[in-house]
C-alpha atoms as a PDB file:
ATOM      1  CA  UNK A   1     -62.014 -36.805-178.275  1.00  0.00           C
ATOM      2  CA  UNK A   2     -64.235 -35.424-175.689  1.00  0.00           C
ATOM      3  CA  UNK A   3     -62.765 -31.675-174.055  1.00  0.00           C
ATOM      4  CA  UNK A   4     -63.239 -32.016-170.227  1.00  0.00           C
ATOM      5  CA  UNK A   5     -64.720 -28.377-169.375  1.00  0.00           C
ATOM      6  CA  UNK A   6     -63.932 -27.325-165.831  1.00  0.00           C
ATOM      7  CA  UNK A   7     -66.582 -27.019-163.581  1.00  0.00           C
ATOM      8  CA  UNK A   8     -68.105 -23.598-161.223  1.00  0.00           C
ATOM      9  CA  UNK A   9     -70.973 -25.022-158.947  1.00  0.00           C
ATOM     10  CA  UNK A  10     -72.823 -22.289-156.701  1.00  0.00           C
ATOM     11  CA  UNK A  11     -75.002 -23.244-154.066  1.00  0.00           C
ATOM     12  CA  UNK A  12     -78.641 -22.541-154.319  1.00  0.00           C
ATOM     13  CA  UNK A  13     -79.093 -23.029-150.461  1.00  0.00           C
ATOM     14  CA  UNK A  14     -81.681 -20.684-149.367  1.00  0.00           C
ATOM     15  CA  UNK A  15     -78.547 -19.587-146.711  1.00  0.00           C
ATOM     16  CA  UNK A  16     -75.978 -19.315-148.716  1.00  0.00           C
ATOM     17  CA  UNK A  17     -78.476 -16.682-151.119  1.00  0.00           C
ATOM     18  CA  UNK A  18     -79.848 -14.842-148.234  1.00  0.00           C
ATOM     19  CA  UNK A  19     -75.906 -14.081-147.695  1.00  0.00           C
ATOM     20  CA  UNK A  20     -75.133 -12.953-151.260  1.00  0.00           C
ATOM     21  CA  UNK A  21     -75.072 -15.961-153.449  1.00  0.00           C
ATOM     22  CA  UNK A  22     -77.647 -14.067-156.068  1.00  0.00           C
ATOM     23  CA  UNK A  23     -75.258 -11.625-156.404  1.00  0.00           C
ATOM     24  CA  UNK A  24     -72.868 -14.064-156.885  1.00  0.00           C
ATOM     25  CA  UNK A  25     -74.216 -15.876-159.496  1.00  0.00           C
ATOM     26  CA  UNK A  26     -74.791 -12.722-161.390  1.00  0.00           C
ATOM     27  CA  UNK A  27     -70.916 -12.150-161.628  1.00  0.00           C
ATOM     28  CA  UNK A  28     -69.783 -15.421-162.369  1.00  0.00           C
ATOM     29  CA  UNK A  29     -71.655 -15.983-165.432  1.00  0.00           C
ATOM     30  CA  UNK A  30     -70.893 -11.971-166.817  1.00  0.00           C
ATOM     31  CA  UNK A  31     -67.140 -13.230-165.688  1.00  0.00           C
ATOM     32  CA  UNK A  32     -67.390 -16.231-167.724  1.00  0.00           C
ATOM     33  CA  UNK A  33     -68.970 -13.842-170.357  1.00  0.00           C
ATOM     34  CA  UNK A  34     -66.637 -11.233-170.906  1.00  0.00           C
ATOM     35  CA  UNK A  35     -64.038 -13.658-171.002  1.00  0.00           C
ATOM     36  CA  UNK A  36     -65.026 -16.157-173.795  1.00  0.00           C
ATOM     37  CA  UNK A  37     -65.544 -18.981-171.772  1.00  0.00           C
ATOM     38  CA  UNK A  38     -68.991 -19.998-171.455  1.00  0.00           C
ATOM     39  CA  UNK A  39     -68.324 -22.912-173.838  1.00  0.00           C
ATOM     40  CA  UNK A  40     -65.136 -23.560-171.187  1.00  0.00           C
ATOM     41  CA  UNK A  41     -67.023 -24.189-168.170  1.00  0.00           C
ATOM     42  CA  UNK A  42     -69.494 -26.136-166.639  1.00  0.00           C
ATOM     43  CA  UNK A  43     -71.495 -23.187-164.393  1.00  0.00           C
ATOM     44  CA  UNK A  44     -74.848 -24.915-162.540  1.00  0.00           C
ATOM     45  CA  UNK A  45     -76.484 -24.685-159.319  1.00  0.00           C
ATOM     46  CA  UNK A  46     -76.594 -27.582-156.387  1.00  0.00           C
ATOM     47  CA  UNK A  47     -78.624 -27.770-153.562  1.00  0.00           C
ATOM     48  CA  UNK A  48     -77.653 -27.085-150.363  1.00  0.00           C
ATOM     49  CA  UNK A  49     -73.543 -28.015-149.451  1.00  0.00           C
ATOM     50  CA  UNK A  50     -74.590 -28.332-146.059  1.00  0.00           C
ATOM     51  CA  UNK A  51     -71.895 -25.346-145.487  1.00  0.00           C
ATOM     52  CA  UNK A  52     -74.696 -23.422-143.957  1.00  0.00           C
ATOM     53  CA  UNK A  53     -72.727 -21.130-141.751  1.00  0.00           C
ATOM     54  CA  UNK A  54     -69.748 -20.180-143.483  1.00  0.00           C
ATOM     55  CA  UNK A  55     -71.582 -19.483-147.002  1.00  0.00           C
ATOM     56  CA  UNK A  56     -72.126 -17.747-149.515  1.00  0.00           C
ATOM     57  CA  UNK A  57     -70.309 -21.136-151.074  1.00  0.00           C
ATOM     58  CA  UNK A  58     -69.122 -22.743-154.285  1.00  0.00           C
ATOM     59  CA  UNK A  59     -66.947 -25.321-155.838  1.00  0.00           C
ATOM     60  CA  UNK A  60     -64.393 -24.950-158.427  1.00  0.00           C
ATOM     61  CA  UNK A  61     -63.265 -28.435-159.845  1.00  0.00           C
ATOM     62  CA  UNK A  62     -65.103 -30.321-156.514  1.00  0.00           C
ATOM     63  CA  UNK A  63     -63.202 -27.434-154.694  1.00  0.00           C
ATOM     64  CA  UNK A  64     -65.481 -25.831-151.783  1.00  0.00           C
ATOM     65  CA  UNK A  65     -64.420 -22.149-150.957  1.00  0.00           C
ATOM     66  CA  UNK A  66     -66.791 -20.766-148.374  1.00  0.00           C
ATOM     67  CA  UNK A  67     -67.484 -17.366-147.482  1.00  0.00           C
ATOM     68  CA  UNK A  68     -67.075 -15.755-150.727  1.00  0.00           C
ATOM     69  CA  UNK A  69     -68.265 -12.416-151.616  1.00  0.00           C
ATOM     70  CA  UNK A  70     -68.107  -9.902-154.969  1.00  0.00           C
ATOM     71  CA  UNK A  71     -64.473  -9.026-153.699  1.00  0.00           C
ATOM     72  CA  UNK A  72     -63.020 -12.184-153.679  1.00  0.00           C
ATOM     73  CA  UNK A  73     -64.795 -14.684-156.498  1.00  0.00           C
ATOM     74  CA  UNK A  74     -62.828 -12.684-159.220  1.00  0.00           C
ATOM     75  CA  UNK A  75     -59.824 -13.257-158.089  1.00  0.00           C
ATOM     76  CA  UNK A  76     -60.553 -16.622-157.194  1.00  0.00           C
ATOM     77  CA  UNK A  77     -62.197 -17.027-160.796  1.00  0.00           C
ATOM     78  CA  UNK A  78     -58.838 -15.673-162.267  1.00  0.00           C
ATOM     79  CA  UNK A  79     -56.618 -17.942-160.286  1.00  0.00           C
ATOM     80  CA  UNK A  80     -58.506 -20.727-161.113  1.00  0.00           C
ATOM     81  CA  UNK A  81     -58.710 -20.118-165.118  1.00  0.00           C
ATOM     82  CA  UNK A  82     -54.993 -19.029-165.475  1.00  0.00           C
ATOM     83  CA  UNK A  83     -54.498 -22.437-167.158  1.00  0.00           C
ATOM     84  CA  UNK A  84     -57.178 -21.780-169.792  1.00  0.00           C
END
């Protein structure tokens, strides 16, 4: 039986990372980390979302959140894996 992981995608758009998405990806995977769930989760890059303007972006589950910064992404990141 295979165990469908939920997926984290952060854009690698050269926007979104001049607005903080470096940053970002930095505290999603020491979130993921420090809370066993590395083996959980699907966490990758994708190009470009074509979100340009309202990045830093990402996806939870095909989700698109937009203008995320360090403030917000944990508690998105805890809403999001209360069912784990």
């Amino acid at each position: 039986m295979e165990i469908i992981k939920k997926e984290v995608v952060i854009c690698l758009g050269s926007s979104c990372f001049a607005r903080g998405n470096k940053q970002l990806v930095k505290i999603v995977n020491d979130y993921l980390r420090d809370r066993n769930l590395l083996n959980e989760v699907r966490f990758h890059g994708q190009r470009c979302f074509g979100h340009c303007a309202v990045g830093p972006s990402l996806k939870l589950d095909g989700k698109l959140l937009e203008r995320q910064d360090e403030d917000t992404v944990i508690a998105l990141l805890d809403e999001f894996f209360e069912t784990v």
